[in-house]
Each structure stands twice: as C-alpha cells, then as structure tokens.
N, C-alpha and C. Protein backbone atom coordinates (compact mmCIF):
# COMPACT_ATOMS: atom_id res chain seq x y z
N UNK A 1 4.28 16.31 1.21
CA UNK A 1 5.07 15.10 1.33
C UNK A 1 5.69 14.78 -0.03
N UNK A 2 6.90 14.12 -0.30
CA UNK A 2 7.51 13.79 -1.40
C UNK A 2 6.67 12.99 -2.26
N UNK A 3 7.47 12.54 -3.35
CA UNK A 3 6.86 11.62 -4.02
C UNK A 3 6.82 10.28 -3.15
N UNK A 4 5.89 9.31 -3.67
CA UNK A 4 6.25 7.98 -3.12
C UNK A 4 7.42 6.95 -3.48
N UNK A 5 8.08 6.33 -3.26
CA UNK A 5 8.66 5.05 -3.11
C UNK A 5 8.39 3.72 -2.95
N UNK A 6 8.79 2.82 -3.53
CA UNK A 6 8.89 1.68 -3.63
C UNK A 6 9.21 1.27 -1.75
N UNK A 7 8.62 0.91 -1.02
CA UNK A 7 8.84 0.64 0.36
C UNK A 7 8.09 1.40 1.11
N UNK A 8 7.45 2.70 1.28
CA UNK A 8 6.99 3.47 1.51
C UNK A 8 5.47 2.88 2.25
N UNK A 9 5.08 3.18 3.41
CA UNK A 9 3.72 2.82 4.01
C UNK A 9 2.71 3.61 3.70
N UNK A 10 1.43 3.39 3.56
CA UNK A 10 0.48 3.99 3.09
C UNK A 10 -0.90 3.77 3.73
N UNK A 11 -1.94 4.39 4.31
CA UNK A 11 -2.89 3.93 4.75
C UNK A 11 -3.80 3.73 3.89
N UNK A 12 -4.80 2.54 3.99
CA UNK A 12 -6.00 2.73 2.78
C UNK A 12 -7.05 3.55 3.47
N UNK A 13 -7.45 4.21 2.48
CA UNK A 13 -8.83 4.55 3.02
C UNK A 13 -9.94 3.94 3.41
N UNK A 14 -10.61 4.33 4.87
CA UNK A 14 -11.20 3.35 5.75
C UNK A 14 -12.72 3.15 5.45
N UNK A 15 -13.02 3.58 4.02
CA UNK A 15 -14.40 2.95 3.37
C UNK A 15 -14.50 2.60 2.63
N UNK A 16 -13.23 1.93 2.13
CA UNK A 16 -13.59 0.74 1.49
C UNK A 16 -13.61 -0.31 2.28
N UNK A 17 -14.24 -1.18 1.40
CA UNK A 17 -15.06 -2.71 1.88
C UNK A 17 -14.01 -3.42 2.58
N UNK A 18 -13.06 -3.57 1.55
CA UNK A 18 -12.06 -4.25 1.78
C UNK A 18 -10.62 -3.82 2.11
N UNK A 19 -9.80 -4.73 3.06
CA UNK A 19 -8.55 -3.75 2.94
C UNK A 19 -8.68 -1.96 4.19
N UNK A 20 -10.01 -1.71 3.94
CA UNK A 20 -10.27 -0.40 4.50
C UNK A 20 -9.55 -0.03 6.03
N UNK A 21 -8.41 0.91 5.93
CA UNK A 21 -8.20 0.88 7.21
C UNK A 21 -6.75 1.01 7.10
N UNK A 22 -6.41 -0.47 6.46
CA UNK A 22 -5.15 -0.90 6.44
C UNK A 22 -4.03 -0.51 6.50
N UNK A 23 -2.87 -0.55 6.33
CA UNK A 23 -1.64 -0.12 6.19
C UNK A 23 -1.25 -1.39 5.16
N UNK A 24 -0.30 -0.64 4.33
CA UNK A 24 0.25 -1.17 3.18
C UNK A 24 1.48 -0.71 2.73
N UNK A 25 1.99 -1.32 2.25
CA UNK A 25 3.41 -1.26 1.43
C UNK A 25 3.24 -0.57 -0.20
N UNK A 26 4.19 -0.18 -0.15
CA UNK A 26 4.04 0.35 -1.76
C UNK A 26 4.58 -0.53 -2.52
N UNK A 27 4.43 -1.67 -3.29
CA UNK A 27 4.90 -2.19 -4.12
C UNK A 27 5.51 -1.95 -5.54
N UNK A 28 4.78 -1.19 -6.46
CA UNK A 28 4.83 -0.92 -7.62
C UNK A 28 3.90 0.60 -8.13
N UNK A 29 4.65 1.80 -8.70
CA UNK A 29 3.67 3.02 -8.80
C UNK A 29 3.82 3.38 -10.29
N UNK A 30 2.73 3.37 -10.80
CA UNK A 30 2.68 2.91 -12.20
C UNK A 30 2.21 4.73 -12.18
N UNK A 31 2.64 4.90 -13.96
CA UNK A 31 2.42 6.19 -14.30
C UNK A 31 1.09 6.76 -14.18
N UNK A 32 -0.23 5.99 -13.95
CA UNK A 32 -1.38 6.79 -14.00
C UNK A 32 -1.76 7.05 -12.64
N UNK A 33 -0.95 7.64 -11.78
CA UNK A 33 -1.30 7.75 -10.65
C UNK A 33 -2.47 6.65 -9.46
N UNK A 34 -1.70 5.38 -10.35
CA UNK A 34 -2.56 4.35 -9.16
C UNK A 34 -1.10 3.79 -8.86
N UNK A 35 -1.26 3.23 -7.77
CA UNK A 35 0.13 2.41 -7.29
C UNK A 35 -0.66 0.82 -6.73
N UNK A 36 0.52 -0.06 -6.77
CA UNK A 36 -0.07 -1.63 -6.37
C UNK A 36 0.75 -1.46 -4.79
N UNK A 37 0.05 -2.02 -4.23
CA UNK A 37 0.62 -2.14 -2.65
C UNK A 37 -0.07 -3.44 -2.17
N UNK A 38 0.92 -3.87 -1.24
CA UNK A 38 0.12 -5.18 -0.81
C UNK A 38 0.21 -4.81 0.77
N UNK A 39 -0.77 -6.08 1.29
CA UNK A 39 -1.02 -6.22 2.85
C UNK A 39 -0.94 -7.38 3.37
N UNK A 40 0.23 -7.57 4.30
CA UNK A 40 0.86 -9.10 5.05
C UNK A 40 -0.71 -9.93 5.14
N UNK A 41 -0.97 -10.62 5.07
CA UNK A 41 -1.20 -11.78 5.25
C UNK A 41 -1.56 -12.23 6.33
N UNK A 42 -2.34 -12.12 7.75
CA UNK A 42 -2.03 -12.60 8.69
C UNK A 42 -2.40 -14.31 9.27
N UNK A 43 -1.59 -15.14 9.73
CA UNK A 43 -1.99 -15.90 9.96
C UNK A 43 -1.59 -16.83 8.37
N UNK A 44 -1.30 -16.01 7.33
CA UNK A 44 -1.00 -17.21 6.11
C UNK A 44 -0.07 -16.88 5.60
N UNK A 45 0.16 -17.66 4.63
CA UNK A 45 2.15 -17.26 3.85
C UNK A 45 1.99 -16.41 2.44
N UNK A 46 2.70 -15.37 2.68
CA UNK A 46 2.40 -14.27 1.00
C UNK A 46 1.67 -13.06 1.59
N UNK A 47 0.83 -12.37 0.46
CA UNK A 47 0.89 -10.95 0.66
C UNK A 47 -0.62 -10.88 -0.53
N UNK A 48 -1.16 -9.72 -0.26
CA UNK A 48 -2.62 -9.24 -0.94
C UNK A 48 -2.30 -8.32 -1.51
N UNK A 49 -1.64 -8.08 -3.19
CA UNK A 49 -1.84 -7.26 -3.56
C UNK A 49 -3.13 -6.69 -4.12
N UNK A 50 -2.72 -5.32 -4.04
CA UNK A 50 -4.30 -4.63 -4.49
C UNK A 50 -3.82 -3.03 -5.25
N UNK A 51 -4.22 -3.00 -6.42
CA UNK A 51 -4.13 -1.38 -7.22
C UNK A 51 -5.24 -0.67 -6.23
N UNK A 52 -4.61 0.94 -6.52
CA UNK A 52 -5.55 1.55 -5.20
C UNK A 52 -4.91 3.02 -6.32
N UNK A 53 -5.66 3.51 -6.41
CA UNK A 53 -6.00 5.11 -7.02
C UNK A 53 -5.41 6.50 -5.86
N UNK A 54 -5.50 7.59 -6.57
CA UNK A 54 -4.48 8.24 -5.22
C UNK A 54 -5.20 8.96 -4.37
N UNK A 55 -6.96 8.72 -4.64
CA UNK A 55 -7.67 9.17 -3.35
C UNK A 55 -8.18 7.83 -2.94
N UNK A 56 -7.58 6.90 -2.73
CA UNK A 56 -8.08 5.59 -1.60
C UNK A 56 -6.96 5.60 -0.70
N UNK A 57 -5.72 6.26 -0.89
CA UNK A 57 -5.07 6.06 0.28
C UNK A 57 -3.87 7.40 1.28
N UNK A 58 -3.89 7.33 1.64
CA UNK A 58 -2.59 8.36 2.00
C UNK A 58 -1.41 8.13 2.94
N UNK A 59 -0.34 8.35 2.51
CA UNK A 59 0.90 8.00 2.84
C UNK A 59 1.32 8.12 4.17
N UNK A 60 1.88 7.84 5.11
CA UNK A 60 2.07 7.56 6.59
C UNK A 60 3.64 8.33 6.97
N UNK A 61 3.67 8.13 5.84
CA UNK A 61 5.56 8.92 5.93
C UNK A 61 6.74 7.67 6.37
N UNK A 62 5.73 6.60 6.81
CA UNK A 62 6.59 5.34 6.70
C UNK A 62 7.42 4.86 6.28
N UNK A 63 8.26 3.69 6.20
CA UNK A 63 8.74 2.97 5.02
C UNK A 63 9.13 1.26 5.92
N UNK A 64 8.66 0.61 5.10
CA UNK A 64 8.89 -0.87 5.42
C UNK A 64 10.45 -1.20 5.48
N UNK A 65 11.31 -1.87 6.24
CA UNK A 65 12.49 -2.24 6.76
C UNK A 65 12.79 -3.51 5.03
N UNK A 66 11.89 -3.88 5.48
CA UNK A 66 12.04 -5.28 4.31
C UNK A 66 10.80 -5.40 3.30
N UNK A 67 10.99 -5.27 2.25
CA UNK A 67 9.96 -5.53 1.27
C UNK A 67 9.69 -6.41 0.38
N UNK A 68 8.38 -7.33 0.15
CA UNK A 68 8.64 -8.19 -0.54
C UNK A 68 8.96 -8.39 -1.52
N UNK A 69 9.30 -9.53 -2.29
CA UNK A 69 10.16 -9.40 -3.40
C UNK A 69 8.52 -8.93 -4.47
C-alpha cells in the first residue's frame, strides 16, 4: 500500500484498551513513524485525537470525504 495521507482511514489495532477496533482518520504523520489520527465523537461535538505508532494500526485503503480542520 502507498504511503499514507492526510485523510486517509486507518484501523486501530483491536487490543488496545482504548480506541481498539476503531477506525480513524489520519490527521497529522510526523517523521518518526507515529501519525496523530482522531475518532468522531459520538453523540458529542469534536474529535479524539490520539498518536498511534505504525504497529497499532493499519490502513483500510480509505479516505475520509471531509476532514477535520
């Protein structure tokens, strides 16, 4: 699969505590191979970002229509 993108969907990996499972947005992919991605919110207003390392998640081949700012 390519590199990632800014918009790009990503699954978290489903053992962690938190988040585990999820689907996420790519927000921000910083040079040490961790990227920030967040996860909608449900039920409240805004978004959960969370840094995630590049074996907590793997990419879906996705990409979000609209991303938050």
């Amino acid at each position: 699969m390519n590199e990632l993108q800014i918009g790009d969907i990503v699954q978290i990996d489903p053992s962690m505590d938190c988040f585990g499972g999820c689907l996420a947005v790519v927000h921000e992919i910083k040079s040490d191979d961790r990227v920030m991605v967040y996860v909608q919110n449900a039920g409240q207003q805004g978004q959960a970002y969370i840094f995630l390392n590049k074996d907590r998640y793997e990419p879906t081949g996705g990409r979000a229509v609209w991303v938050a700012p």
